[in-house]
C-alpha atoms as a PDB file:
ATOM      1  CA  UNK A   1      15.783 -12.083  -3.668  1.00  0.00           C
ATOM      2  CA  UNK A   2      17.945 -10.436  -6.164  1.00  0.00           C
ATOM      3  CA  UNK A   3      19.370  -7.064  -5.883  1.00  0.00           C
ATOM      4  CA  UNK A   4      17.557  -5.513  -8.172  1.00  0.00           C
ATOM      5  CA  UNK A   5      16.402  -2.091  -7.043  1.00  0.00           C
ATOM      6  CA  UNK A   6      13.119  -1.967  -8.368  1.00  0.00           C
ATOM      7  CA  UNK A   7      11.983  -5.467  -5.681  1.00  0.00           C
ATOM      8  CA  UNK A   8      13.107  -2.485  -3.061  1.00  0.00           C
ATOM      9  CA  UNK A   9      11.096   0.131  -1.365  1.00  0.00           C
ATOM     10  CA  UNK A  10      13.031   2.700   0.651  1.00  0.00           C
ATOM     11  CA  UNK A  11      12.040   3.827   4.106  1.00  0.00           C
ATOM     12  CA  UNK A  12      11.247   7.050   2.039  1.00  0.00           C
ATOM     13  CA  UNK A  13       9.303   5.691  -0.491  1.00  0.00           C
ATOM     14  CA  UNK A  14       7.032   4.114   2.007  1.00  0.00           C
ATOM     15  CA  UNK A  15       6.462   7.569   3.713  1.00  0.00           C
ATOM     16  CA  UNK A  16       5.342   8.478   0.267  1.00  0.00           C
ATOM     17  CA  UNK A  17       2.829   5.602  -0.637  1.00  0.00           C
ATOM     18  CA  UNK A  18       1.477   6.137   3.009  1.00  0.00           C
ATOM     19  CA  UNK A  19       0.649   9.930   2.279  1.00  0.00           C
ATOM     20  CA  UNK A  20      -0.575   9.770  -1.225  1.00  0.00           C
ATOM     21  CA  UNK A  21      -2.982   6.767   0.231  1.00  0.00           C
ATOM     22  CA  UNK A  22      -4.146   9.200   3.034  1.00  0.00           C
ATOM     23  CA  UNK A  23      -4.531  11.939   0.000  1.00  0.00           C
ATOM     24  CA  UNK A  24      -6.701   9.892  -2.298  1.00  0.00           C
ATOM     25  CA  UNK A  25      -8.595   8.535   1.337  1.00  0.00           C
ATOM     26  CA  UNK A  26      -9.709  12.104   1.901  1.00  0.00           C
ATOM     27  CA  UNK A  27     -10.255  12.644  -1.751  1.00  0.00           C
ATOM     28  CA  UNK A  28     -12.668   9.184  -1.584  1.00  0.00           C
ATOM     29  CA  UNK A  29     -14.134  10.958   2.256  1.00  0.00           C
ATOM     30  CA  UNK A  30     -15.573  14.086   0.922  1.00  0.00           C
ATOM     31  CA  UNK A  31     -17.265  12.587  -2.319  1.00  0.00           C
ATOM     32  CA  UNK A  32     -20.753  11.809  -1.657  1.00  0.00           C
ATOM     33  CA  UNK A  33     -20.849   8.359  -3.501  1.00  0.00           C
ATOM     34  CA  UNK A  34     -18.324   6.040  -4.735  1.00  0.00           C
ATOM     35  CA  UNK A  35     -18.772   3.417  -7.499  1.00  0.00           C
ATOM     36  CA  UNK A  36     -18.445  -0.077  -6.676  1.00  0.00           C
ATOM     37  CA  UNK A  37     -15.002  -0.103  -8.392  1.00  0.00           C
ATOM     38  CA  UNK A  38     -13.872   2.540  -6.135  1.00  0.00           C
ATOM     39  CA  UNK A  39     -15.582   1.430  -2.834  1.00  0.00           C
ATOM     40  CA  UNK A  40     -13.362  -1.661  -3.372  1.00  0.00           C
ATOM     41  CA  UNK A  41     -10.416   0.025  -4.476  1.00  0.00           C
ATOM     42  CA  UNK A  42     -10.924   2.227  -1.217  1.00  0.00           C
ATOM     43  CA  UNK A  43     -10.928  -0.689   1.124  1.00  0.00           C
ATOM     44  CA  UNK A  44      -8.033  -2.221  -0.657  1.00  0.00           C
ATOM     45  CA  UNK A  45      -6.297   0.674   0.175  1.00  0.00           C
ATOM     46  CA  UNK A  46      -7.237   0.779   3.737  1.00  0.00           C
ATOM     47  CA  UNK A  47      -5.780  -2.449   4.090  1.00  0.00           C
ATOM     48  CA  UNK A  48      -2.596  -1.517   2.136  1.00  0.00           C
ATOM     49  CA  UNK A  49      -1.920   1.578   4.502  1.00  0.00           C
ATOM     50  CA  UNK A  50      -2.526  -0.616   7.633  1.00  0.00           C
ATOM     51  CA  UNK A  51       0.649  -2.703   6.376  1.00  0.00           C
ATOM     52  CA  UNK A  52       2.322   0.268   5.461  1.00  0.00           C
ATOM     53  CA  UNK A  53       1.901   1.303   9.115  1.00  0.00           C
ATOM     54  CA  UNK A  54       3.635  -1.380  10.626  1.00  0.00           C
ATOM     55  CA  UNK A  55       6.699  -0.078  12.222  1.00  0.00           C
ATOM     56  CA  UNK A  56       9.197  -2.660  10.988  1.00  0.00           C
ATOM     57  CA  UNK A  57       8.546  -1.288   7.563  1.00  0.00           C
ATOM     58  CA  UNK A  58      10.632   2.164   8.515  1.00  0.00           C
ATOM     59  CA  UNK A  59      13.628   1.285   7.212  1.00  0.00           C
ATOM     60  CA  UNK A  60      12.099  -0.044   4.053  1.00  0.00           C
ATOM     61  CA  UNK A  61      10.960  -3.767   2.834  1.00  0.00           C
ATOM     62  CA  UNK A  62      11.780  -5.777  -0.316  1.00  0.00           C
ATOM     63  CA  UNK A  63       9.006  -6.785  -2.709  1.00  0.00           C
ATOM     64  CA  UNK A  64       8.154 -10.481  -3.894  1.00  0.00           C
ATOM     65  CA  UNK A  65       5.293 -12.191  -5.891  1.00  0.00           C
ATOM     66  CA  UNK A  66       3.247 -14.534  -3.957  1.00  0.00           C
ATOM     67  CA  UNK A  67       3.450 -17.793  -5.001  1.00  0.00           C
ATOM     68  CA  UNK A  68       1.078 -20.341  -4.784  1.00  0.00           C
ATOM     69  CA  UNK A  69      -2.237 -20.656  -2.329  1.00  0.00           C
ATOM     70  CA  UNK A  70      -0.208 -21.632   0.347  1.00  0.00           C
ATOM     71  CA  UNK A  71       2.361 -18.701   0.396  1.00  0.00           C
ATOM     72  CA  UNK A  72       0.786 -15.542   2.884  1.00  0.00           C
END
């Protein structure tokens, strides 16, 4: 991975995609009924903010496209 500091996200910048994923969660919560765009956007964010919680993400974690079928 190259050093560029955009393929980085800081332990800080983590804290901040976890709360403004908990934010719009509460947001999605209290409406009444969700579209079927956002219903899928909500569980793709549910998943998101369980990775997020993984504790050897603290310090922060570099970013890479996946490749083909076989890269997870």
């Amino acid at each position: 991975m190259s050093a560029d500091p955009s393929a980085r996200l800081s332990g800080e910048e983590i804290v901040a995609l976890k709360f403004a994923a908990h934010r719009q969660l509460s947001r999605w919560a209290s409406k009444p009924e969700l579209s079927a765009h956002q219903r899928a956007q909500r569980a793709a964010l549910k998943r998101a903010v369980q990775v997020l919680q993984d504790k050897a993400l603290a310090h922060g974690c570099e970013l890479r496209a996946r490749g083909g079928e076989g890269d997870r």
